[in-house]
Protein backbone atom coordinates (compact mmCIF):
# COMPACT_ATOMS: atom_id res chain seq x y z
CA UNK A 1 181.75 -82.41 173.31
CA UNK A 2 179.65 -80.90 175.62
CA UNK A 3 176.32 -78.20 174.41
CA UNK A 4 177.67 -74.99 173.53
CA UNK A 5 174.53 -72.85 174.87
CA UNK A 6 174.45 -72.55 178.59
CA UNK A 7 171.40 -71.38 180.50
CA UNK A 8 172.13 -67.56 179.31
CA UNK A 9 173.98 -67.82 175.80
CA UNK A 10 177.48 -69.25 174.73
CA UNK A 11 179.75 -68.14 177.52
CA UNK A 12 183.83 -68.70 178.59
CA UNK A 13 186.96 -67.02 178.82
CA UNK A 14 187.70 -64.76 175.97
CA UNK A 15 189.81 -65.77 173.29
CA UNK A 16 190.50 -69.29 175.01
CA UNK A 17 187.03 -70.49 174.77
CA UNK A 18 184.96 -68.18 173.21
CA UNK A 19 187.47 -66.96 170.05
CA UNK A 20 186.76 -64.64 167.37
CA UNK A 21 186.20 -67.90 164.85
CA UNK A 22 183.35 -68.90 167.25
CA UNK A 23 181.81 -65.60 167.30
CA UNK A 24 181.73 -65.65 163.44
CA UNK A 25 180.92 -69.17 163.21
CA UNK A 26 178.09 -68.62 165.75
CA UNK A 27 176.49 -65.34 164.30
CA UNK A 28 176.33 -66.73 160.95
CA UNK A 29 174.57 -70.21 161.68
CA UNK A 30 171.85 -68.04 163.69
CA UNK A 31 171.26 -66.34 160.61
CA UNK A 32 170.61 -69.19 158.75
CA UNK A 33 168.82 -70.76 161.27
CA UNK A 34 166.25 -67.95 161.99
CA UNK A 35 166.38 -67.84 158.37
CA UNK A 36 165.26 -70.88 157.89
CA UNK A 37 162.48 -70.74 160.36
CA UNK A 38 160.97 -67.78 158.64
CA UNK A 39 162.09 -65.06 160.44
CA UNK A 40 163.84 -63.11 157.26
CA UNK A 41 160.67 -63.95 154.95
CA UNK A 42 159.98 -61.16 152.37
CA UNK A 43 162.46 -58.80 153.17
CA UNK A 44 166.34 -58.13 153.90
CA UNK A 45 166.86 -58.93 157.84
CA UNK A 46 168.33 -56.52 160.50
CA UNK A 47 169.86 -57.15 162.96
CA UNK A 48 170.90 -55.13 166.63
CA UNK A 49 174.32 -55.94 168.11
CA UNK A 50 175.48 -54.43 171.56
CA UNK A 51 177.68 -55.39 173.95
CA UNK A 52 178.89 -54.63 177.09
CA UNK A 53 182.60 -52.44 177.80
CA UNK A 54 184.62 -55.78 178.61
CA UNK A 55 188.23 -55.09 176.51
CA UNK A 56 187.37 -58.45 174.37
CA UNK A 57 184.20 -57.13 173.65
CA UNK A 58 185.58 -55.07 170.74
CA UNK A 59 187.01 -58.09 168.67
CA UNK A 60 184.28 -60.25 169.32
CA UNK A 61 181.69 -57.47 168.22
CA UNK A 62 183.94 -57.14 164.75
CA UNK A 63 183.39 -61.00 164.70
CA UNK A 64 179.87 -61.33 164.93
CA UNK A 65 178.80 -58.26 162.79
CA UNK A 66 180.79 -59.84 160.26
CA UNK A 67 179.41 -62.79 160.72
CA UNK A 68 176.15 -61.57 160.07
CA UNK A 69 176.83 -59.31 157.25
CA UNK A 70 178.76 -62.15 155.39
CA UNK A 71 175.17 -64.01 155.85
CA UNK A 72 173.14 -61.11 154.11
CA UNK A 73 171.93 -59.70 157.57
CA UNK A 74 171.88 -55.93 157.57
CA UNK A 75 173.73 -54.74 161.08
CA UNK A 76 172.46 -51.48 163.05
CA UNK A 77 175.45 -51.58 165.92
CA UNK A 78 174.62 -49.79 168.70
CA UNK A 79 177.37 -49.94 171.00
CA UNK A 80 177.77 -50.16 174.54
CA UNK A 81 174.51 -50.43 176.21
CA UNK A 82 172.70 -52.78 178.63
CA UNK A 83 171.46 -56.42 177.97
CA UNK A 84 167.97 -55.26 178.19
CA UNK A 85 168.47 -52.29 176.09
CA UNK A 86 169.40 -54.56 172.87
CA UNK A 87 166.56 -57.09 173.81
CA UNK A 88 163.96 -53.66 173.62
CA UNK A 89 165.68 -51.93 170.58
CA UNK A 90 165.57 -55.15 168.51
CA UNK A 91 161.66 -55.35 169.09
CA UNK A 92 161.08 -51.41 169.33
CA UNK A 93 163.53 -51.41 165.11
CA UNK A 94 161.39 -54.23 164.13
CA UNK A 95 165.06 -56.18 163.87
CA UNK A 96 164.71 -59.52 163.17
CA UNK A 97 167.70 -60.66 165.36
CA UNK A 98 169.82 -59.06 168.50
CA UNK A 99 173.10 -60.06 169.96
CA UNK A 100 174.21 -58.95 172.90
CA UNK A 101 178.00 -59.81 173.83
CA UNK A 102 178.88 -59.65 177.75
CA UNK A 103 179.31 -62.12 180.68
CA UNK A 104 176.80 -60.79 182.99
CA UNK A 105 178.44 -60.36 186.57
CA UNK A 106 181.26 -62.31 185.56
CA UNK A 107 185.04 -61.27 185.77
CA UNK A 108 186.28 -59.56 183.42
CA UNK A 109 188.44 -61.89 181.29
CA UNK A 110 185.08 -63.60 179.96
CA UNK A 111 182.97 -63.15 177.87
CA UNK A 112 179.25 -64.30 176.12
CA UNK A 113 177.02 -63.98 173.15
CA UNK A 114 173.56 -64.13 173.92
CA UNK A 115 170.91 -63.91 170.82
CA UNK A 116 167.35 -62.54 170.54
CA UNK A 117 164.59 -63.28 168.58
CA UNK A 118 162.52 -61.20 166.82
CA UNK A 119 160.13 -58.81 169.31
CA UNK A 120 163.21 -59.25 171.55
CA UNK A 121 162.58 -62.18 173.08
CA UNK A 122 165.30 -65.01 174.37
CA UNK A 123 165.52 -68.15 171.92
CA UNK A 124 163.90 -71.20 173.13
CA UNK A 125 166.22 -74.28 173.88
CA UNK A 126 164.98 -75.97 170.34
CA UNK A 127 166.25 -72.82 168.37
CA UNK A 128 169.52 -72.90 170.50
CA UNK A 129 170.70 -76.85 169.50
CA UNK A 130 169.40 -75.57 165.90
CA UNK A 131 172.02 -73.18 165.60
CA UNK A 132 174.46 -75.20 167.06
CA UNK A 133 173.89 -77.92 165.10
CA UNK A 134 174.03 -75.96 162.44
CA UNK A 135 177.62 -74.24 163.48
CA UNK A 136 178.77 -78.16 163.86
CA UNK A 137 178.44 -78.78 160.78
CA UNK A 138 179.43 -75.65 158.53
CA UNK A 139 182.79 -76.31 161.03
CA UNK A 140 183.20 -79.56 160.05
CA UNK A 141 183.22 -78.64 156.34
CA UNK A 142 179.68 -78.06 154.70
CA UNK A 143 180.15 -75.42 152.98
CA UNK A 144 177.88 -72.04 153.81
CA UNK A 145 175.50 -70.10 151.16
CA UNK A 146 177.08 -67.29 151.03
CA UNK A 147 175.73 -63.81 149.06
CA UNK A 148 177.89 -61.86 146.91
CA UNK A 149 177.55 -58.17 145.48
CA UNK A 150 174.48 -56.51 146.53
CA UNK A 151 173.70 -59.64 148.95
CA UNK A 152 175.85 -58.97 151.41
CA UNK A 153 174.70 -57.29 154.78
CA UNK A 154 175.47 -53.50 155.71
CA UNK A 155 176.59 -51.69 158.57
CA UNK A 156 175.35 -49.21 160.68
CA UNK A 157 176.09 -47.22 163.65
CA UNK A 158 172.72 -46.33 165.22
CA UNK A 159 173.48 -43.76 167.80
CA UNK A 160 170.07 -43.29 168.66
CA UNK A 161 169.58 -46.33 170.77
CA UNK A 162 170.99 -44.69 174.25
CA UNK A 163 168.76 -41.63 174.02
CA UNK A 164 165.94 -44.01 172.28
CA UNK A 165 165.91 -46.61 175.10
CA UNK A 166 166.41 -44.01 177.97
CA UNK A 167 163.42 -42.59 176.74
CA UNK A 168 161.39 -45.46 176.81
CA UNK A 169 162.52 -46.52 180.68
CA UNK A 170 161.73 -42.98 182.01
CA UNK A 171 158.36 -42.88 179.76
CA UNK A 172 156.98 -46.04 181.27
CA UNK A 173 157.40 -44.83 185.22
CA UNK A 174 154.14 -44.58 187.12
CA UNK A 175 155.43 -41.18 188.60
CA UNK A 176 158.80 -39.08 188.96
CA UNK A 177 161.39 -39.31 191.37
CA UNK A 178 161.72 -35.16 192.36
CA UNK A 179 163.13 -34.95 195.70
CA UNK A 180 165.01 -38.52 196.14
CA UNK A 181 168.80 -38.41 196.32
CA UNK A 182 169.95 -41.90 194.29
CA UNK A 183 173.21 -43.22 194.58
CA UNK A 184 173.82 -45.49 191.57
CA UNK A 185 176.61 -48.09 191.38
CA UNK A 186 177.11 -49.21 187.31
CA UNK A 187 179.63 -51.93 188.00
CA UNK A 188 181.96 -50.16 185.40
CA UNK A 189 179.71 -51.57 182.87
CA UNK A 190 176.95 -51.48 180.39
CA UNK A 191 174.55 -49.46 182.40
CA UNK A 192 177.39 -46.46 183.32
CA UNK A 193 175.99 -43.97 181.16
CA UNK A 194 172.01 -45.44 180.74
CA UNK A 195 171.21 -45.67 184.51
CA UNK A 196 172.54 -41.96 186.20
CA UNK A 197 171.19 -40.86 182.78
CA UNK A 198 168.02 -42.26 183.03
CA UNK A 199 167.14 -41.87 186.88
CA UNK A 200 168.45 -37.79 186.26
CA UNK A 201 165.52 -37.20 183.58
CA UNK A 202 163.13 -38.92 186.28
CA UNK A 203 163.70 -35.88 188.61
CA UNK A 204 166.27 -37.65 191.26
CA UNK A 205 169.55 -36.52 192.39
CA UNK A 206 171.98 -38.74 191.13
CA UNK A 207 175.32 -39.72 192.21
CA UNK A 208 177.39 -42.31 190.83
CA UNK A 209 180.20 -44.97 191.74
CA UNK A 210 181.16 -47.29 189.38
CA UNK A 211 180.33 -45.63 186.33
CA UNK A 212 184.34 -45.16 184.30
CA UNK A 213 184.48 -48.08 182.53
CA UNK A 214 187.68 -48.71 181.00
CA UNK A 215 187.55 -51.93 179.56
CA UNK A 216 189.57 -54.06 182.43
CA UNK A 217 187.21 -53.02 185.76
CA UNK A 218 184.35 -54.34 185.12
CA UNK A 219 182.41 -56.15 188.14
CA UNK A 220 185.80 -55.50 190.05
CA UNK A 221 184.93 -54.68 193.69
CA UNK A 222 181.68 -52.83 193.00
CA UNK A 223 178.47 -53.39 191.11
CA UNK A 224 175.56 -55.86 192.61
CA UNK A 225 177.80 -58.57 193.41
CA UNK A 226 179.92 -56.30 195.43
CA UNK A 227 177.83 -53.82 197.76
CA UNK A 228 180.29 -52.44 200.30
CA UNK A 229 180.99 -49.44 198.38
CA UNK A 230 177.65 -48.66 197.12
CA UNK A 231 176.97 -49.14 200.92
CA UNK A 232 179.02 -46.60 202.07
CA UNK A 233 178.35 -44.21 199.91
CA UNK A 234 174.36 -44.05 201.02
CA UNK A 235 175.03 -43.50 204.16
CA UNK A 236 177.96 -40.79 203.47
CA UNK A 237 175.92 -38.89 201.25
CA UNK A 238 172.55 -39.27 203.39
CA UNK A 239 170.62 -40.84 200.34
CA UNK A 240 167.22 -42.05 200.08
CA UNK A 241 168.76 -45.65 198.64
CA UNK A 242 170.93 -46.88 196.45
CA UNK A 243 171.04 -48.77 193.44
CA UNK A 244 173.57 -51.70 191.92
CA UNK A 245 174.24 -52.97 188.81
CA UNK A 246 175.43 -55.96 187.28
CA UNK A 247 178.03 -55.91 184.27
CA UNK A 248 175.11 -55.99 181.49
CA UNK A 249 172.39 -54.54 183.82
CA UNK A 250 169.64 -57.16 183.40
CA UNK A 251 169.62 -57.14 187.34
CA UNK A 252 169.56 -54.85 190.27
CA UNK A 253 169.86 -55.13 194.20
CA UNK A 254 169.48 -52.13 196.21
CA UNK A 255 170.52 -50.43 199.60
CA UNK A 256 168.33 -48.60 202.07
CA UNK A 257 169.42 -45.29 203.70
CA UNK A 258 170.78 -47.09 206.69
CA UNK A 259 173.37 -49.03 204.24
CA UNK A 260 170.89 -52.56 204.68
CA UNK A 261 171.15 -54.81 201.45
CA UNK A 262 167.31 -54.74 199.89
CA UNK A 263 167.76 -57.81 197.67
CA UNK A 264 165.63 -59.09 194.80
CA UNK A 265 163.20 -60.91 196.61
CA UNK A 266 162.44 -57.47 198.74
CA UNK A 267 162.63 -55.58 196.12
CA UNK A 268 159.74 -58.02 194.16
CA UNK A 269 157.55 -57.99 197.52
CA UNK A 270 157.50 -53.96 197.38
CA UNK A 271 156.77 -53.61 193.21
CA UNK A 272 154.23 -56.36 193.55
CA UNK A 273 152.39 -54.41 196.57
CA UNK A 274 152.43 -51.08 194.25
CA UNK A 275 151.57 -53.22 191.04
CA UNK A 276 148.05 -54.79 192.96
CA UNK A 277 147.51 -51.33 194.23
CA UNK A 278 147.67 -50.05 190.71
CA UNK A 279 145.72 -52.84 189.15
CA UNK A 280 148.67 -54.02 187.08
CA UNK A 281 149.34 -57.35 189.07
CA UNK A 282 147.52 -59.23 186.58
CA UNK A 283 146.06 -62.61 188.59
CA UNK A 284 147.35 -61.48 191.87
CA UNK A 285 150.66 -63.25 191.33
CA UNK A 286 154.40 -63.30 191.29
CA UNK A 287 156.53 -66.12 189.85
CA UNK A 288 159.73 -66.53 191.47
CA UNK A 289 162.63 -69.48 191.60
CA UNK A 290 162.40 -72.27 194.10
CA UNK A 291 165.43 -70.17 196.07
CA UNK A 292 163.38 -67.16 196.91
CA UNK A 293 163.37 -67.13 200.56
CA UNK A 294 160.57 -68.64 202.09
CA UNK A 295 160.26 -65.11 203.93
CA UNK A 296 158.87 -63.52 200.68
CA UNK A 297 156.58 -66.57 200.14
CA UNK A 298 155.39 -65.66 203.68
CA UNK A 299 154.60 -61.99 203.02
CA UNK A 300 152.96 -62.19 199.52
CA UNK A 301 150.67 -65.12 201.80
CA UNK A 302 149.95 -62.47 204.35
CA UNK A 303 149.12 -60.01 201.29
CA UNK A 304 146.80 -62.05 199.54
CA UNK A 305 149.17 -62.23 196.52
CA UNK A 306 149.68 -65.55 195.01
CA UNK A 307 153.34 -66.97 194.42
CA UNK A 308 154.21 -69.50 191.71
CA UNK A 309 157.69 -70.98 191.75
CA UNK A 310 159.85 -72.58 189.45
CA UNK A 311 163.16 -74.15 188.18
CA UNK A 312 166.46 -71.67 189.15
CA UNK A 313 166.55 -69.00 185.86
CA UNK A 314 165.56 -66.43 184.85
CA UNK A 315 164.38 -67.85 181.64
CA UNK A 316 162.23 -70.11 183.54
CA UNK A 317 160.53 -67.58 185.13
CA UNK A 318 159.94 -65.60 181.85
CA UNK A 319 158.20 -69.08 180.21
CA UNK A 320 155.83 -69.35 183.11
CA UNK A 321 154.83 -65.43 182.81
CA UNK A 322 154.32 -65.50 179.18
CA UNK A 323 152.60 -69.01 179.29
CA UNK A 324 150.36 -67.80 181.41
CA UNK A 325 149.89 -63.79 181.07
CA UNK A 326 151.85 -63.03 184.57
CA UNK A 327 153.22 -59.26 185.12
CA UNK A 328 156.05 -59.60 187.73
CA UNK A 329 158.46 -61.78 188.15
CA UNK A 330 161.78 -62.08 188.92
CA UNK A 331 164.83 -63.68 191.17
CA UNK A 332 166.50 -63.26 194.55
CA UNK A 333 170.08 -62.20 192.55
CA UNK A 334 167.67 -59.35 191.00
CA UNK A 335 166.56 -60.46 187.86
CA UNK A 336 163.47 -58.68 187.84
CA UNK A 337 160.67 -59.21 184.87
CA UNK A 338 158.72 -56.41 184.72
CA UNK A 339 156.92 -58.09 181.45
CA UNK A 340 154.33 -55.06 180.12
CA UNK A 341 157.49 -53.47 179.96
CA UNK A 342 160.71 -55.82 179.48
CA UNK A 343 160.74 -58.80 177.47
CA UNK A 344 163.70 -59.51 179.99
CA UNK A 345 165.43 -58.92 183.17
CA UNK A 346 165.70 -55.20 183.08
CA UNK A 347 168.40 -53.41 186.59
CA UNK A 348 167.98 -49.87 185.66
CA UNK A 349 163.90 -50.44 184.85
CA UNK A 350 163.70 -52.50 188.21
CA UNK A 351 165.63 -49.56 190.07
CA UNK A 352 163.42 -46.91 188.57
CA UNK A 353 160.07 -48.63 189.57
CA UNK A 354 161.28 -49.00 192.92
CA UNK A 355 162.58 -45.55 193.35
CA UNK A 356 159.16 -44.49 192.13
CA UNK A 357 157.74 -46.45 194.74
CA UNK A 358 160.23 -44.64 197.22
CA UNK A 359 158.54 -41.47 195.69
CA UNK A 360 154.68 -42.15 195.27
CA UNK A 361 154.07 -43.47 199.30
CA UNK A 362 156.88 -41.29 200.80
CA UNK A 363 157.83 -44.08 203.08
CA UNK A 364 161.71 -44.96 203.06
CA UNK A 365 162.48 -47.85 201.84
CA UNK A 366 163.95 -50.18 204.87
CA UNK A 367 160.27 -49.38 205.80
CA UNK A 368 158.37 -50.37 202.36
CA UNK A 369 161.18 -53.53 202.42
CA UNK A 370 159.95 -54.32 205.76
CA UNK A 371 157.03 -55.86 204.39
CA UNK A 372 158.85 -59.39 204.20
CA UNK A 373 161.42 -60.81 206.39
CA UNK A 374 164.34 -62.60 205.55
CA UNK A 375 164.62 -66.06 207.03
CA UNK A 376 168.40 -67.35 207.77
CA UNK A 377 169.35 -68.98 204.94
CA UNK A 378 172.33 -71.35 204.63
CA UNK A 379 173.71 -72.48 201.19
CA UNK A 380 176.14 -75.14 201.32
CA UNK A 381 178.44 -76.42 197.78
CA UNK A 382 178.91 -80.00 197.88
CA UNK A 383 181.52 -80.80 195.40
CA UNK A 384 182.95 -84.01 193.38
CA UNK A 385 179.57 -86.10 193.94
CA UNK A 386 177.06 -88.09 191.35
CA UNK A 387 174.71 -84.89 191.17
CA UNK A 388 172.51 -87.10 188.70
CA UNK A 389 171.07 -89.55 191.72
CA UNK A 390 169.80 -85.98 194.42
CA UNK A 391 165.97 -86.89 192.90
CA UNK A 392 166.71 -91.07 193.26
CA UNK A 393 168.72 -91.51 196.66
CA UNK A 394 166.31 -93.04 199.14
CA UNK A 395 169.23 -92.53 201.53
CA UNK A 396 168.64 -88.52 200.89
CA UNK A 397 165.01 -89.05 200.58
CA UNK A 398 165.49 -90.05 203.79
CA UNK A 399 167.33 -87.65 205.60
CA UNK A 400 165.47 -84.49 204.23
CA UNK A 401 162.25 -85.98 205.33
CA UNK A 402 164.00 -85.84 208.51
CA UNK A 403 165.19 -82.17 208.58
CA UNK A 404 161.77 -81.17 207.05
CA UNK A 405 160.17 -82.60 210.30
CA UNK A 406 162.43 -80.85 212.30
CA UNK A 407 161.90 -77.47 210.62
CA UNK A 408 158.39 -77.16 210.78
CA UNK A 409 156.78 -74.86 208.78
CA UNK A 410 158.87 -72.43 209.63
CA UNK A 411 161.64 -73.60 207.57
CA UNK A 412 162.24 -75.29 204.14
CA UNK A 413 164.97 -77.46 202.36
CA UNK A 414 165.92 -77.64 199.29
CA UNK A 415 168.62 -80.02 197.54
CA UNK A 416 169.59 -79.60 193.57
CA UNK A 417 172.26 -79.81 191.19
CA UNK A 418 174.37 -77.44 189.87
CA UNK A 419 173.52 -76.56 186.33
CA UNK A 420 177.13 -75.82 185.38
CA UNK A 421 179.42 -77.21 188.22
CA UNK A 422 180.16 -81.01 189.54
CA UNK A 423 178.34 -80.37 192.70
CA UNK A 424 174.63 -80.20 194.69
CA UNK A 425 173.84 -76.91 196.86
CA UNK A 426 171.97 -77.71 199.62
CA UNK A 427 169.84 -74.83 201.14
CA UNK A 428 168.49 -74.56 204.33
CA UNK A 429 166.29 -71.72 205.65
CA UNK A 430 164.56 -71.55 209.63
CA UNK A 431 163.95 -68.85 212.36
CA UNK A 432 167.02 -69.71 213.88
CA UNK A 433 170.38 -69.18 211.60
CA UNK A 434 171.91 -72.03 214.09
CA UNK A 435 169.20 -73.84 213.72
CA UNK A 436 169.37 -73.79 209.87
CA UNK A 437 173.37 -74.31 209.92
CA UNK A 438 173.11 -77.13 211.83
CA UNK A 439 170.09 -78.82 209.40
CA UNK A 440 172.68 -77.86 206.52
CA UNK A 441 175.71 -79.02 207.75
CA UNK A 442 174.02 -82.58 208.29
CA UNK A 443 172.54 -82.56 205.17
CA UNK A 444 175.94 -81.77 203.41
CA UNK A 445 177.13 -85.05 205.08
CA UNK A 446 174.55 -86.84 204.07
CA UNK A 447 174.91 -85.78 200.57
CA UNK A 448 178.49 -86.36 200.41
CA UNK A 449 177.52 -90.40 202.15
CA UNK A 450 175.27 -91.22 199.43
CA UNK A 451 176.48 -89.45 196.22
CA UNK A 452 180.34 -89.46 197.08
């Protein structure tokens, strides 16, 4: 049986794979985990459940707040709100515990539970195969300690966490947005109310798309995986930019006034510019995956603003900032870690800040996103091949030595396994978007030759 925990929580299609008895199951072995690793010492523990508006979400909420009352955990349930909103409220309560239920950008039949630790920070990998471990076994029989009478958690409704973390995004901007027309896309999902409500008390005119969630449309044809619409609507309402959403909001892209995508690694180039100039780029650096186009790599260079890379994740880029006191970081989806502020990916924070930007320089932003340029960059699935041997193969070893020559250093490669999925993306950037289809389409073949 394969590890529950993915790279971003316990995810799958609702009520096939992720049922109401794994919810439970689930919420109570985290409480006895965190439990047991001294989280609850010396008083009754709390914790903060949200989720996001998917239709499942309701039953699976029921599920884990029982869950974690059954286990003595006191439940403040805050509703529908953003990823990042749970992840602040459970260290801004002093909860010891947050669960956030939602599948990110997903479609809507699935569905996730994603915990936080106390100060609202992501569980490490060790406290993850803890709790499953822990859920193995209680399902295979061991019976649970389970309170009675007094001992058992409560629950609460705390309706104070919309207005509570709204308050706290629009409180941490450098400067307001007064005079910027916004056009904000919520994906039909956690952010619909927080985001227009949050960039509104900044100053900006807001308009919305996306924002009547009904349970069902979540993600579907809008949001930050979906940009058409949120395109169109910039340019048809002559806004300053526009701003998208995933389903739980931990990420944001963003569209100039012309209707031009500005995606995460643009967006990073143009907060970590403001950040230096402010004196909150702490080190002079941004972390960033090894997919960030080698464009942004290029501009930070010409900046004078070191770049540290590593594994694909946003969870890896959050270790590397933490490990070693880093402000900014962030992904080319538009996971952006804002960490003085965020102890996570945070869209409507990321959106703010670079409105703000918008609104401190008054330069548009196709012109502040101009600072980098995007190199053509070709991504190409190889499926049904030994993804283990992409590090060993000499015969690949080979051959991207080869297309590395050829590139210069005006291009890059990059060949790596799929975390989730039988297959090994190659990515090829260059000058030329021939060029770099060509080097990829070779590569693919040579991938498929040795590893098939």
């Amino acid at each position: 049986m394969g590890r529950l925990f993915g790279t971003d929580g316990v995810r799958g299609v609702a009520n096939a794979d992720l049922t109401a008895e794994l919810a439970l199951g689930l919420s109570v072995a985290a409480a006895h985990v965190l439990a047991e690793a001294g989280t609850f010492e010396g008083h009754r523990p709390v914790a903060v459940v949200g989720r996001d508006p998917r239709a499942s979400g309701e039953f699976l909420e029921a599920a884990v707040v029982a869950g974690l009352a059954s286990a003595g955990v006191d439940v403040l349930r805050v509703g529908v709100l953003p990823t990042p909103a749970v992840a602040y409220l459970t260290g801004a309560l002093g909860a010891d515990l947050g669960v956030m239920l939602s599948a990110s950008h997903n479609p809507m039949p699935d569905n996730g539970i994603k915990f936080f630790a106390r100060g609202g920070h992501k569980l490490a990998d060790e406290l993850e195969d803890r709790i499953e471990r822990t859920y193995r076994a209680h399902s295979s029989g061991e019976p649970w300690d389970r309170p009675t009478g007094g001992g058992v958690g409560r629950v609460t409704d705390y309706d104070e966490g919309f207005d509570k973390y709204v308050a706290h995004l629009v409180g941490v901007l450098p400067n307001r947005l007064d005079g910027l027309k916004i056009v904000i896309d919520g994906a039909h999902g956690a952010a619909a109310r927080v985001s227009p409500e949050a960039f509104a008390r900044a100053g900006a005119e807001v308009i919305t798309i996306g924002t009547e969630p009904d349970g069902l449309n979540i993600n579907d044809g809008c949001g930050s995986t979906h940009l058409a619409k949120l395109r169109a609507a910039v340019v048809e309402h002559g806004a300053d930019l526009g701003v998208a959403h995933d389903g739980d909001a931990d990420r944001c892209l963003a569209v100039d006034h012309t209707g031009n995508e500005v995606d995460g690694d643009q967006i990073l180039a143009v907060l970590a510019l403001g950040m230096r100039e402010a004196g909150t780029l702490r080190q002079n650096t941004v972390v960033a995956t090894v997919m960030s186009n080698l464009g942004f790599k290029l501009a930070l260079e010409r900046a004078g603003i070191a770049l540290v890379q590593t594994a694909v994740g946003d969870r890896y880029v959050l270790e590397e900032m933490k490990a070693h006191g880093f402000a900014l970081g962030g992904e080319q989806s538009g996971h952006v870690i804002v960490l003085d502020h965020a102890t996570t990916g945070d869209g409507t924070l990321t959106g703010l800040m670079l409105a703000a930007r918008v609104a401190a320089t008054g330069r548009p932003l196709a012109e502040l996103a101009g600072v980098m340029e995007r190199l053509p960059q070709i991504l190409i699935n190889v499926p049904d091949v030994d993804k283990s041997r992409v590090a060993t193969s000499p015969e690949l070893a080979t051959a991207v030595g080869e297309a590395e020559r050829e590139l210069g250093a005006t291009g890059r490669v990059l060949l790596r396994p799929s975390g989730t999925e039988p297959l090994v993306r190659v990515m090829v950037e260059a000058a030329d978007i021939e060029q770099a289809r060509a080097v990829a389409e070779r590569l693919a073949d040579a991938v498929k030759t040795a590893l098939g």
